[in-house]
N, C-alpha and C. Protein backbone atom coordinates (compact mmCIF):
# COMPACT_ATOMS: atom_id res chain seq x y z
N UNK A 1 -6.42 -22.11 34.69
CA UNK A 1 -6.65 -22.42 33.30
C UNK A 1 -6.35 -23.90 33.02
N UNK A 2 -5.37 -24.83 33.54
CA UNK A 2 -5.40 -25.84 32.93
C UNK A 2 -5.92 -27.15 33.71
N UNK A 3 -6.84 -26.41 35.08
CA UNK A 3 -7.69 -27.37 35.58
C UNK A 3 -8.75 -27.71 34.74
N UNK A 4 -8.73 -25.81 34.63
CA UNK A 4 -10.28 -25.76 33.32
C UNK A 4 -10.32 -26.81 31.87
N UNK A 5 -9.15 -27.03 31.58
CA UNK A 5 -8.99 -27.35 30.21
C UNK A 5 -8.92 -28.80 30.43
N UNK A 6 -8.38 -29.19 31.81
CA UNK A 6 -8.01 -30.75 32.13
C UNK A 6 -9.43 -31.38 31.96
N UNK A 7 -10.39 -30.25 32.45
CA UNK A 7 -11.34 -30.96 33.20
C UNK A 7 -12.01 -30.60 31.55
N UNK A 8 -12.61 -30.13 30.28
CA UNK A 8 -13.12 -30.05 29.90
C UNK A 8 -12.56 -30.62 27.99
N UNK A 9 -11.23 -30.66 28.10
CA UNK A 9 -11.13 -30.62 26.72
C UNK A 9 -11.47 -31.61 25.45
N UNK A 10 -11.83 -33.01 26.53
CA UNK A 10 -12.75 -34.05 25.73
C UNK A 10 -14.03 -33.34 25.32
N UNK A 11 -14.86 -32.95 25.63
CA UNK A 11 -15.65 -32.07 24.89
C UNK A 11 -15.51 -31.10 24.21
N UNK A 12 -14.55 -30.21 24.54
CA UNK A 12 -14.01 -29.42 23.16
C UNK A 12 -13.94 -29.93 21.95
N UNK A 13 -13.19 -31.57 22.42
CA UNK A 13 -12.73 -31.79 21.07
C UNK A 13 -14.00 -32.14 20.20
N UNK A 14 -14.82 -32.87 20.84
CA UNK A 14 -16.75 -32.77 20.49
C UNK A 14 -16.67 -31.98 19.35
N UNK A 15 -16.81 -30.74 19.63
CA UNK A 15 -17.37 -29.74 18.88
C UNK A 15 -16.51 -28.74 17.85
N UNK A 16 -14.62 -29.24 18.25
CA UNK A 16 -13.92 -28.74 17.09
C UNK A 16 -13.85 -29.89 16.01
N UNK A 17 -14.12 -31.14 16.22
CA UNK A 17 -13.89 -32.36 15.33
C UNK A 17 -15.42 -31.79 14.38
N UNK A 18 -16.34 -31.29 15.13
CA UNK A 18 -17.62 -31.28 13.98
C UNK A 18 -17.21 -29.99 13.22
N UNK A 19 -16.48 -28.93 13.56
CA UNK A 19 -16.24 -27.86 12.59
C UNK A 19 -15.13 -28.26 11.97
N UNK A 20 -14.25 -29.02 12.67
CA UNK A 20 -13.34 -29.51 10.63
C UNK A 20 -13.84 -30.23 10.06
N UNK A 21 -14.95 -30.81 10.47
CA UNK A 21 -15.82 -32.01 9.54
C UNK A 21 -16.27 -30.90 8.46
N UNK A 22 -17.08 -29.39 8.91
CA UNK A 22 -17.65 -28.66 7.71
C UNK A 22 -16.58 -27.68 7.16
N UNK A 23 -15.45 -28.36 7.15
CA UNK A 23 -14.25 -27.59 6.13
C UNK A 23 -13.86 -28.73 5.20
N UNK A 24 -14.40 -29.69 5.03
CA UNK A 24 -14.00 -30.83 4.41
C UNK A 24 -13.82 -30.31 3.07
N UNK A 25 -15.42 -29.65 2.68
CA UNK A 25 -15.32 -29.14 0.76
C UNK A 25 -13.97 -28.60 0.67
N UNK A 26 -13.22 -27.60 1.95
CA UNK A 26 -12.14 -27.17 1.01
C UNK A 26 -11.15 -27.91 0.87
N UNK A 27 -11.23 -29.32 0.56
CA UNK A 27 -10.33 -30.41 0.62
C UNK A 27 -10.65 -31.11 -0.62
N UNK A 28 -11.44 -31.07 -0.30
CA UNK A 28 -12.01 -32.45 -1.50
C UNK A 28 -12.08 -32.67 -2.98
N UNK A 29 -11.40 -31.70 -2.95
CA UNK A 29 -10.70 -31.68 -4.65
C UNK A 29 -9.52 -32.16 -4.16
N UNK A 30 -8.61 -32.14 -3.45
CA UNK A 30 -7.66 -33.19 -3.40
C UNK A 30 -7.32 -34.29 -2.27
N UNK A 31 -7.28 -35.98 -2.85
CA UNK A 31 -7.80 -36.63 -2.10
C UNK A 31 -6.94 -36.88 -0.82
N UNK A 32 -5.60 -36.85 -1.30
CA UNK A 32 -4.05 -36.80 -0.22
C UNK A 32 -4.56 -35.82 0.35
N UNK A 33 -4.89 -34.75 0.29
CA UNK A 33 -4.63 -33.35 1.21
C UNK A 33 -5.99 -33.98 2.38
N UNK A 34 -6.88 -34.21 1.73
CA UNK A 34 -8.41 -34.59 2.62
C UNK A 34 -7.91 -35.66 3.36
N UNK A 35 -7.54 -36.36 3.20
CA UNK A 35 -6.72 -37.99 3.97
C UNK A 35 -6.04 -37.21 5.18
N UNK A 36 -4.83 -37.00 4.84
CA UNK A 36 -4.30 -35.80 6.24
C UNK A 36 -4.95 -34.84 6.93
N UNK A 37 -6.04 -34.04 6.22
CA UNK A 37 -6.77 -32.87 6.99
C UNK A 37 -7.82 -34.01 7.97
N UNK A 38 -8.17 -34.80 7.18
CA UNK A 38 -9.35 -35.86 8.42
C UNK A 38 -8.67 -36.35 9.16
N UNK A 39 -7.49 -37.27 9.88
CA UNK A 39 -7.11 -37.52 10.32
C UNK A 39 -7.14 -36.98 12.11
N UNK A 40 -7.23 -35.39 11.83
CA UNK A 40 -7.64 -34.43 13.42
C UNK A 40 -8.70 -35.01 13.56
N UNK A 41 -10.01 -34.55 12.75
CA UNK A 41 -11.25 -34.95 13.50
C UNK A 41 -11.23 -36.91 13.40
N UNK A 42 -11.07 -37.47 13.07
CA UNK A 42 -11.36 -38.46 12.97
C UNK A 42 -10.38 -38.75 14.44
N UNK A 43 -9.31 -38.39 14.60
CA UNK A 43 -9.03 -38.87 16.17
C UNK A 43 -9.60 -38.00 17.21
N UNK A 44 -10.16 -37.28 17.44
CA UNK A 44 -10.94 -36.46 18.13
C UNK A 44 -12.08 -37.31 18.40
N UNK A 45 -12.74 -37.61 17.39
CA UNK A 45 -13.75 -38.61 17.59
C UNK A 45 -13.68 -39.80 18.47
N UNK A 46 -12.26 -40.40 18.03
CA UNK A 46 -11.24 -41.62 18.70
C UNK A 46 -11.18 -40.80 20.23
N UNK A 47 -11.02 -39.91 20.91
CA UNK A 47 -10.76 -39.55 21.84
C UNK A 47 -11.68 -39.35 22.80
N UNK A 48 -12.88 -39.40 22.44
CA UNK A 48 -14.37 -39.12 23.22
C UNK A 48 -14.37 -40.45 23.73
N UNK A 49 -14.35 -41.48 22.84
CA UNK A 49 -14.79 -42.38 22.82
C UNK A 49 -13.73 -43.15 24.22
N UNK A 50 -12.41 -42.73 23.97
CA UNK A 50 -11.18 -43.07 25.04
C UNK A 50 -11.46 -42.37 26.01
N UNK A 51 -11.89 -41.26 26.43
CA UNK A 51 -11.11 -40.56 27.13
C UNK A 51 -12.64 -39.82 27.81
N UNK A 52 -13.71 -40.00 27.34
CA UNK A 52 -14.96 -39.40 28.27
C UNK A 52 -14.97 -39.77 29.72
N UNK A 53 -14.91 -39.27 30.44
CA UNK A 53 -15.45 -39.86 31.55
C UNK A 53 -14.07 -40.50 32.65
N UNK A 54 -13.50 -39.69 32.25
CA UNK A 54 -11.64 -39.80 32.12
C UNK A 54 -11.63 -42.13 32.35
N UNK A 55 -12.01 -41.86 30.82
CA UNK A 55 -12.51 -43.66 31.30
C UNK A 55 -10.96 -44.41 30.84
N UNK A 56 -10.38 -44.04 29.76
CA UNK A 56 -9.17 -44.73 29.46
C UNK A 56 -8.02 -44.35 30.49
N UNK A 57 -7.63 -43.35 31.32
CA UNK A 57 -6.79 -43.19 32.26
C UNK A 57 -6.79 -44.03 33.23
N UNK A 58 -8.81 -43.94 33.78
CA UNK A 58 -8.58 -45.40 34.90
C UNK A 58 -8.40 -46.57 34.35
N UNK A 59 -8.78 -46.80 33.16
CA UNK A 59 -8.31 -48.51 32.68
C UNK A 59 -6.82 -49.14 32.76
N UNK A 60 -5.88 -47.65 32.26
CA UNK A 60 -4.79 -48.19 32.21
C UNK A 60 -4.13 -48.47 33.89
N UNK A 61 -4.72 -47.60 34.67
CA UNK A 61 -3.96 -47.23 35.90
C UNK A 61 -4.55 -48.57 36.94
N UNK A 62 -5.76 -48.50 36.32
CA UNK A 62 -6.60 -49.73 37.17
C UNK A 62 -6.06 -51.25 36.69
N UNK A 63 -6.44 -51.42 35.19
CA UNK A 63 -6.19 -53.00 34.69
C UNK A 63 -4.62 -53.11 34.01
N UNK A 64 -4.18 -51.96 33.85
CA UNK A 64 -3.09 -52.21 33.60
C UNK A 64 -1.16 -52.36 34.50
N UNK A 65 -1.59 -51.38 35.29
CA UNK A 65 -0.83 -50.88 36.23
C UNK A 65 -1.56 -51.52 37.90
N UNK A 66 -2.93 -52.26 38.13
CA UNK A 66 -3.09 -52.75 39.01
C UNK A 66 -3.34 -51.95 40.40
N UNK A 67 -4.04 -50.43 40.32
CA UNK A 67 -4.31 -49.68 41.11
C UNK A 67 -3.07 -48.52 41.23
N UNK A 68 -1.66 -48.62 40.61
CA UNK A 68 -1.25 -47.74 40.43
C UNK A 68 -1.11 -46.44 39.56
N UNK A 69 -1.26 -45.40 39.92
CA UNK A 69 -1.27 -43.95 39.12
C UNK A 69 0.17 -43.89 37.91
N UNK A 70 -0.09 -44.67 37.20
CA UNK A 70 1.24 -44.15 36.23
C UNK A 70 0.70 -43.90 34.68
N UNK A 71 -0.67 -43.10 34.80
CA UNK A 71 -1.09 -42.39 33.50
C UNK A 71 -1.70 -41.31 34.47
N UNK A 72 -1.27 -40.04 34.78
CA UNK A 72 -2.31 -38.56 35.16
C UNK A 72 -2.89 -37.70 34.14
N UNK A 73 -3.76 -37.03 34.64
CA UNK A 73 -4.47 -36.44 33.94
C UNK A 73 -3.68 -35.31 33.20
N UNK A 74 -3.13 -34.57 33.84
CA UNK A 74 -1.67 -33.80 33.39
C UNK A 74 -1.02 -34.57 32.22
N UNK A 75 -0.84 -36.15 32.37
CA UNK A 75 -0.48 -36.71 31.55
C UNK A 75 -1.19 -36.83 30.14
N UNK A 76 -2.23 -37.20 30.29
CA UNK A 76 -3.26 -37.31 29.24
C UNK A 76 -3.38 -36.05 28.44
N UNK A 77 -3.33 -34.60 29.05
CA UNK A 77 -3.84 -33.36 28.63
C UNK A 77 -2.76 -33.38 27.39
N UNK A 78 -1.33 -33.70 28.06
CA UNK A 78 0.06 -33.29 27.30
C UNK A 78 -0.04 -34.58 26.18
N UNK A 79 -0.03 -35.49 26.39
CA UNK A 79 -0.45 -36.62 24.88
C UNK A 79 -1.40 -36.42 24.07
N UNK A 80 -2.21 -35.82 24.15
CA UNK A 80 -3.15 -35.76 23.75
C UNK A 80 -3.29 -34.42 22.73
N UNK A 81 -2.98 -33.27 23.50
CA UNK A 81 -3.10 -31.90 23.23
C UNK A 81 -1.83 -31.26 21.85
N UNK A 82 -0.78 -31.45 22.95
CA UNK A 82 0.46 -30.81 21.75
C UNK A 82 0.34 -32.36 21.29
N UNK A 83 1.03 -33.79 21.57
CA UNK A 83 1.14 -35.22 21.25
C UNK A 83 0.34 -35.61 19.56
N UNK A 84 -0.75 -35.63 19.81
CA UNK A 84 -1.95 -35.77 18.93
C UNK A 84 -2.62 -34.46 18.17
N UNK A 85 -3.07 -33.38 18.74
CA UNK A 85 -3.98 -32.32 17.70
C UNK A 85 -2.37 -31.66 17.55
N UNK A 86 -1.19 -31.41 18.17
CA UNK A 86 -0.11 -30.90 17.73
C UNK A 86 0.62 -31.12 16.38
N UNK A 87 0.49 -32.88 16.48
CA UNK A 87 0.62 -33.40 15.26
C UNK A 87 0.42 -33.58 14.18
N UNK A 88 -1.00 -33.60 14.45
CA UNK A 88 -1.67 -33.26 13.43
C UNK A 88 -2.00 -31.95 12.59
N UNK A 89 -1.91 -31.62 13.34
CA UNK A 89 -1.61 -29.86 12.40
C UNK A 89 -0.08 -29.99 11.73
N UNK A 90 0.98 -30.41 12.20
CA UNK A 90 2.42 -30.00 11.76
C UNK A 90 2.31 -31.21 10.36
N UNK A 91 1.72 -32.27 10.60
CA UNK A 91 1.26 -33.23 9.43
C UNK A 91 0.46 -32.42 8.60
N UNK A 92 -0.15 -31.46 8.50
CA UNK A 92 -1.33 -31.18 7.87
C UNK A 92 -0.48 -29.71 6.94
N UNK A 93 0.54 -28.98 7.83
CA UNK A 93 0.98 -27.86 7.40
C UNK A 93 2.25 -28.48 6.50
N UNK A 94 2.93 -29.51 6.72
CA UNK A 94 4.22 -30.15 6.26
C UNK A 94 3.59 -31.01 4.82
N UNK A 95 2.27 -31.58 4.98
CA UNK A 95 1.84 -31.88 3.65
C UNK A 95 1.50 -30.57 2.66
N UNK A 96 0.94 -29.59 2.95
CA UNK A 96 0.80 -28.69 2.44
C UNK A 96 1.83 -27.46 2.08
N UNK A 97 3.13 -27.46 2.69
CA UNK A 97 4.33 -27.42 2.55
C UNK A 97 5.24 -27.66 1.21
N UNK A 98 5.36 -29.03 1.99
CA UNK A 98 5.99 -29.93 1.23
C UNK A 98 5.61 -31.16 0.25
N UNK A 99 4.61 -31.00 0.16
CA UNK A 99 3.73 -32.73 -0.48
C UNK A 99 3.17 -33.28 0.73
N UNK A 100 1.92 -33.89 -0.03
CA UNK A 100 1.21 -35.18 0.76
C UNK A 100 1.88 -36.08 1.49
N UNK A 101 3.01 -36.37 1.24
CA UNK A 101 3.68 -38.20 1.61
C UNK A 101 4.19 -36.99 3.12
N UNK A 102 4.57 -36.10 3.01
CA UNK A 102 5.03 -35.78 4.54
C UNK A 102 4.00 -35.54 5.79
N UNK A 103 2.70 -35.65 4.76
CA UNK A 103 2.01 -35.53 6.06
C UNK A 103 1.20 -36.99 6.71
N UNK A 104 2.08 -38.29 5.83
CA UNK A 104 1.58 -39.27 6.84
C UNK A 104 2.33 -39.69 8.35
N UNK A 105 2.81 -38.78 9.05
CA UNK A 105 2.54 -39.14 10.22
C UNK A 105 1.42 -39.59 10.77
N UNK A 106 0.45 -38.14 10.55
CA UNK A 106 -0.79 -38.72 11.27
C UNK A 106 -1.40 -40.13 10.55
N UNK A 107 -0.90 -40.81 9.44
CA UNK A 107 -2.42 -41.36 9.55
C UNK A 107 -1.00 -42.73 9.94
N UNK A 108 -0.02 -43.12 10.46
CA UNK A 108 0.77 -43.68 11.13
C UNK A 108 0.38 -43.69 12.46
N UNK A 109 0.68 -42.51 13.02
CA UNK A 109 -0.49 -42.22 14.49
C UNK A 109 -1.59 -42.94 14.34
N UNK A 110 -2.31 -42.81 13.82
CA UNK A 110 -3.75 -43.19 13.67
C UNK A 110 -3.48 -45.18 13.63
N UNK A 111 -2.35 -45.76 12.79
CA UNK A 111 -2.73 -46.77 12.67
C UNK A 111 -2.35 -47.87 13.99
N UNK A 112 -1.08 -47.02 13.92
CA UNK A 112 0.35 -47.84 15.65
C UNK A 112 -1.21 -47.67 16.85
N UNK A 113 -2.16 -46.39 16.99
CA UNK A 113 -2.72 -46.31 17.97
C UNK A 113 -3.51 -47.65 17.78
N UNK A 114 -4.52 -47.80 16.73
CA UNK A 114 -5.69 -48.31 16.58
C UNK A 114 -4.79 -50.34 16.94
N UNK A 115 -3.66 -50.35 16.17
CA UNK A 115 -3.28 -51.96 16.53
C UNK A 115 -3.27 -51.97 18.03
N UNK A 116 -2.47 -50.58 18.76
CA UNK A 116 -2.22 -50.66 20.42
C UNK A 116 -3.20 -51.19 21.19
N UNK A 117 -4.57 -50.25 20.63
CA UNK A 117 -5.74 -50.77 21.12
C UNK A 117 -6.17 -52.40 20.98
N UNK A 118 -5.76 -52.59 19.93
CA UNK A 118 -6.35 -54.35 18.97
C UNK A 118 -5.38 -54.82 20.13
N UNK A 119 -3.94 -55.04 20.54
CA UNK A 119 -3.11 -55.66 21.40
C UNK A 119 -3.21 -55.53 22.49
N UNK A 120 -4.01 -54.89 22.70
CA UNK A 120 -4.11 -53.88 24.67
C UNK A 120 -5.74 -55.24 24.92
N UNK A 121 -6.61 -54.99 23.88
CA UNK A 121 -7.93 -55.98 24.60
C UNK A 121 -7.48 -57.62 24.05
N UNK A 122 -6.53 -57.34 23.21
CA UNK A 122 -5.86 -59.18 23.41
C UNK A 122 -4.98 -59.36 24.55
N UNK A 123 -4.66 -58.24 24.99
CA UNK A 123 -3.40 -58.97 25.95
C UNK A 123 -4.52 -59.39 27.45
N UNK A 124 -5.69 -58.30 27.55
CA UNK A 124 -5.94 -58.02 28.86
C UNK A 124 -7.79 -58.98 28.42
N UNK A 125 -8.03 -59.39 27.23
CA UNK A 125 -8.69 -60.14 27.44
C UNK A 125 -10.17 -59.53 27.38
N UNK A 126 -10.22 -57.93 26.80
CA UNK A 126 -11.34 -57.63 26.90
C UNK A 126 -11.28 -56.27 26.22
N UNK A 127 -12.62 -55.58 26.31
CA UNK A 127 -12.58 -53.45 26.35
C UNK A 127 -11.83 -52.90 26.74
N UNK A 128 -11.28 -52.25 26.13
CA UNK A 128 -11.03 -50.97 26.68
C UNK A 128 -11.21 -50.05 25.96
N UNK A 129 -11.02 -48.59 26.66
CA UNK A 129 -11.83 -47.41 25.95
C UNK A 129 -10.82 -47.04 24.94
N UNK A 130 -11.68 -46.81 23.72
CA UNK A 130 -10.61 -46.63 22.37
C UNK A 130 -10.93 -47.33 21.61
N UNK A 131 -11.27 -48.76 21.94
CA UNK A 131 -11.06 -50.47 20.94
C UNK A 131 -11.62 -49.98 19.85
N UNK A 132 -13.13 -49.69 19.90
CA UNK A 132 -13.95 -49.39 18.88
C UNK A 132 -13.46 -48.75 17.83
N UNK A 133 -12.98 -47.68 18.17
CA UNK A 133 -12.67 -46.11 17.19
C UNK A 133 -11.32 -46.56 16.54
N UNK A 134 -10.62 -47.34 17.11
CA UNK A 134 -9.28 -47.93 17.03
C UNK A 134 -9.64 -49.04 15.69
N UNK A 135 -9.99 -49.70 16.49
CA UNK A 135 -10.27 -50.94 15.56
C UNK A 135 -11.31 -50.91 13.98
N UNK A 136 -12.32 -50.19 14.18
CA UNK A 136 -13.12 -50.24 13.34
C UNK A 136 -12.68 -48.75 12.33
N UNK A 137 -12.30 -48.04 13.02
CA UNK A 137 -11.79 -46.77 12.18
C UNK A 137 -10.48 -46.24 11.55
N UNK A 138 -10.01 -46.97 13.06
CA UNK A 138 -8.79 -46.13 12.72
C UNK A 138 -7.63 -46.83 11.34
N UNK A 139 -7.60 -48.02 11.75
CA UNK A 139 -7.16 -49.30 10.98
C UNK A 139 -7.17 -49.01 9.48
N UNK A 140 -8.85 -49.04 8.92
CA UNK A 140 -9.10 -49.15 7.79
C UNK A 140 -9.09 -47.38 6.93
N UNK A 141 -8.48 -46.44 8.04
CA UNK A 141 -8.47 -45.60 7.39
C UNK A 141 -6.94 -45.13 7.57
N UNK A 142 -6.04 -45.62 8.18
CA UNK A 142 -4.89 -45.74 7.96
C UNK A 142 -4.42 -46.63 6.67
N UNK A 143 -5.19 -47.49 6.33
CA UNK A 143 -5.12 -48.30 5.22
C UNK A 143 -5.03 -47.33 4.16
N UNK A 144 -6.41 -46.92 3.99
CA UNK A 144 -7.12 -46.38 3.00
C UNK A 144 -5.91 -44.93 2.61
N UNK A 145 -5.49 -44.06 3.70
CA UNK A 145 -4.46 -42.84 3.11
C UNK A 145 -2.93 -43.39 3.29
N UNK A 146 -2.75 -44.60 3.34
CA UNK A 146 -1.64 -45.17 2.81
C UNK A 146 -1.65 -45.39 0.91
N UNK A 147 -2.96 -45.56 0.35
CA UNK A 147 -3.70 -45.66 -1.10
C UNK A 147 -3.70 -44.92 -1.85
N UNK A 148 -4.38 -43.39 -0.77
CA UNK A 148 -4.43 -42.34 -1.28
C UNK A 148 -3.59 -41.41 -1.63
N UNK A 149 -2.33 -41.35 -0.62
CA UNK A 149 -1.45 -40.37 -0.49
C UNK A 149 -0.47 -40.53 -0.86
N UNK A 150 0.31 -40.10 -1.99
CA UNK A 150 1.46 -40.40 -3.13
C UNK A 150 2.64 -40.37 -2.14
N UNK A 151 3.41 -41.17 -1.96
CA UNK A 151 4.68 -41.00 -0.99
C UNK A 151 5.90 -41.63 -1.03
N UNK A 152 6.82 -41.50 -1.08
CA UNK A 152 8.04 -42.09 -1.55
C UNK A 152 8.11 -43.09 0.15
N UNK A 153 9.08 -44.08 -0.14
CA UNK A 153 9.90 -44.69 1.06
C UNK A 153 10.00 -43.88 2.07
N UNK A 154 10.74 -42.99 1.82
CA UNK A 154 11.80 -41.88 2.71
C UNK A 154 10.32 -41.21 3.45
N UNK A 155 9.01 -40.32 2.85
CA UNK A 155 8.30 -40.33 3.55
C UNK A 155 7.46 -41.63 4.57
N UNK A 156 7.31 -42.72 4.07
CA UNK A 156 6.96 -43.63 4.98
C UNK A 156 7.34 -43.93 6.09
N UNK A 157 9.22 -43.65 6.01
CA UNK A 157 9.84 -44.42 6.80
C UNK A 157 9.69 -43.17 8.01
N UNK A 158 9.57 -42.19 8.17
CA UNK A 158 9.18 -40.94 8.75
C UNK A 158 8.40 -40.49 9.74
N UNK A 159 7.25 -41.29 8.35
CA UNK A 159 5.65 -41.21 9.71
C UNK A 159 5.97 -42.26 10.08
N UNK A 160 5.94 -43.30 10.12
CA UNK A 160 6.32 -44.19 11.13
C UNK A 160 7.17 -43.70 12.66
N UNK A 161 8.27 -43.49 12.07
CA UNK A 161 9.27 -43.03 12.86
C UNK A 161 8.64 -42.45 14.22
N UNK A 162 7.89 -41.06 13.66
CA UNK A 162 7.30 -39.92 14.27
C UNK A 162 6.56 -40.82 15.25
N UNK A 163 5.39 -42.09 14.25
CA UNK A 163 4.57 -42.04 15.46
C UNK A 163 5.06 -43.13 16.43
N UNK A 164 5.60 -43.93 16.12
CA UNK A 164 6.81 -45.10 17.35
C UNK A 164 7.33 -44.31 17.75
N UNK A 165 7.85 -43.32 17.84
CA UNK A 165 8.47 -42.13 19.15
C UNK A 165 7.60 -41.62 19.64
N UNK A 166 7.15 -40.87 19.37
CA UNK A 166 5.28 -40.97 20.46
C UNK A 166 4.87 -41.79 20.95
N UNK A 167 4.91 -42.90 20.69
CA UNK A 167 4.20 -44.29 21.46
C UNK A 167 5.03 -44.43 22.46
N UNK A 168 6.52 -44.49 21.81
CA UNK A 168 7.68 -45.02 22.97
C UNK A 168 7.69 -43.96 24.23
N UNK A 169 7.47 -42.64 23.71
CA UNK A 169 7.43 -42.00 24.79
C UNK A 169 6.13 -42.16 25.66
N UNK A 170 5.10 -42.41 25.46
CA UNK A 170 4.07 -42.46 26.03
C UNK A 170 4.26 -43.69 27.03
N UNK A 171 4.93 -44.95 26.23
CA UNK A 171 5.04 -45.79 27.25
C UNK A 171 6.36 -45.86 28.43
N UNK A 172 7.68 -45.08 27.91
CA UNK A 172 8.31 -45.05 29.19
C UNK A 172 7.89 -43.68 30.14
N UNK A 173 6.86 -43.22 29.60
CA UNK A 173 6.46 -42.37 30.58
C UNK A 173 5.31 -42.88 31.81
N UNK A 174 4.63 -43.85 31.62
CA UNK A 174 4.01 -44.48 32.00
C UNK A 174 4.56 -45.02 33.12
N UNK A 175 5.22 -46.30 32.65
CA UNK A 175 6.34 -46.68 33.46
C UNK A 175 7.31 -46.49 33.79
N UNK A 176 7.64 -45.08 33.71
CA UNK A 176 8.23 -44.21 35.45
C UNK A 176 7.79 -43.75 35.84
N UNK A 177 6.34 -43.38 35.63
CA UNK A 177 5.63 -43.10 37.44
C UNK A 177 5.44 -44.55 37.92
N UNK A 178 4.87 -45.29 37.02
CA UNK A 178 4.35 -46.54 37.76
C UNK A 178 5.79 -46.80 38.93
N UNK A 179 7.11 -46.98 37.89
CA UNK A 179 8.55 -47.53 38.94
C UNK A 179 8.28 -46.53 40.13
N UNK A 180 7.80 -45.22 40.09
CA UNK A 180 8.28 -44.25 41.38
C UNK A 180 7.31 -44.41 42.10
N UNK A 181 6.30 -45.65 42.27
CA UNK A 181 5.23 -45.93 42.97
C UNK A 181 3.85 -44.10 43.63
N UNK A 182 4.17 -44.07 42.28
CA UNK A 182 2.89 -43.16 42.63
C UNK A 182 1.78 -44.01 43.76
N UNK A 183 1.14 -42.67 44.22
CA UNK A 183 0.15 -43.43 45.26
C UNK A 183 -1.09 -44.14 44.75
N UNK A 184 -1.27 -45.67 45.35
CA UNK A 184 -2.39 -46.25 44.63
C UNK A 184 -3.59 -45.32 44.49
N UNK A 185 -4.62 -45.36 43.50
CA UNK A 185 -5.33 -45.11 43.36
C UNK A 185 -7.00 -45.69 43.40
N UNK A 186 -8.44 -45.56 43.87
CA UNK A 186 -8.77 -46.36 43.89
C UNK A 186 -9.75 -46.71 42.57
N UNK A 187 -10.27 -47.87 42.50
CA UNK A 187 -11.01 -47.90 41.58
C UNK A 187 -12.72 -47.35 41.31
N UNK A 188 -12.25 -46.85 40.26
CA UNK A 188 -13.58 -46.70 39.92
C UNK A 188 -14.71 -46.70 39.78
N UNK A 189 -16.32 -46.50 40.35
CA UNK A 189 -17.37 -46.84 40.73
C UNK A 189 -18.41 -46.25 40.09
């Protein structure tokens, strides 16, 4: 089962991002609640675009790490899966809970990712998979349900929180496989 899922769930997400796209009406009478409920598909979308063709794993392992394995696919499934659509649901059930302002994690997620990306093709000087969806989407719609979504401090300071601990973990996870010299890997063709 989770070869199956390794190997297929960028396309899943394809086709669950287009069925919360047609649950939108039951949102759209309120604009906070719609801001957090888009946030899934709208990174789903972000994730095709990263992650087809398992193209952002070799970038990092290839241009970042220099032929070493310190992003796996195992890795990716678990960031991605509980990390990201996990989140986004507990953002989506905690706004609906508790108020809107608790469910900006995700669109925090959404924004820390989309700059990572903006700093990842400045540092390295070019593409990488994500930039687009990052940059052109993710940014201005992290903007935009920062506008929308009524939220005290105390919620701000939160989603933030949430999603810089996700990041942080993503990156010292990175770099301890890279330190335990996983076996090079080769590049891509």
């Amino acid at each position: 089962m989770k070869n199956w899922l390794q190997a297929h769930w960028v396309a899943g997400a394809l086709f669950m991002a287009g069925l919360q796209i047609l649950l939108v009406p039951f949102f759209a009478a309120d604009r906070a609640m719609l801001m957090v409920f888009l946030a899934s598909p709208l990174y789903m979308l972000h994730q095709l675009e990263e992650h087809w063709g398992d193209r952002f794993r070799s970038y990092v392992n290839n241009t970042v790490f220099g032929g070493v394995e310190a992003l796996t696919v195992a890795d990716v499934l678990w960031v991605n899966l509980p990390g990201v659509w996990g989140l986004n649901i507990l953002s989506l059930y905690a706004a609906a809970a508790f108020g809107p302002g608790w469910g900006l994690s995700a669109a925090y997620l959404i924004l820390v990712n989309g700059i990572a990306h903006v700093g990842m093709a400045a540092h390295f000087k070019g593409y990488n998979p994500g930039l687009v969806t990052g940059a052109v989407c993710f940014i201005p719609f992290a903007i935009v349900s920062f506008m929308l979504i009524p939220a005290r401090a105390d919620q701000h300071v939160v989603g933030l929180l949430v999603s810089l601990l996700i990041h942080a973990a993503i990156v010292v996870l990175v770099k301890r496989n890279a330190s335990h010299g996983r076996r090079p890997i080769m590049p891509r063709r």
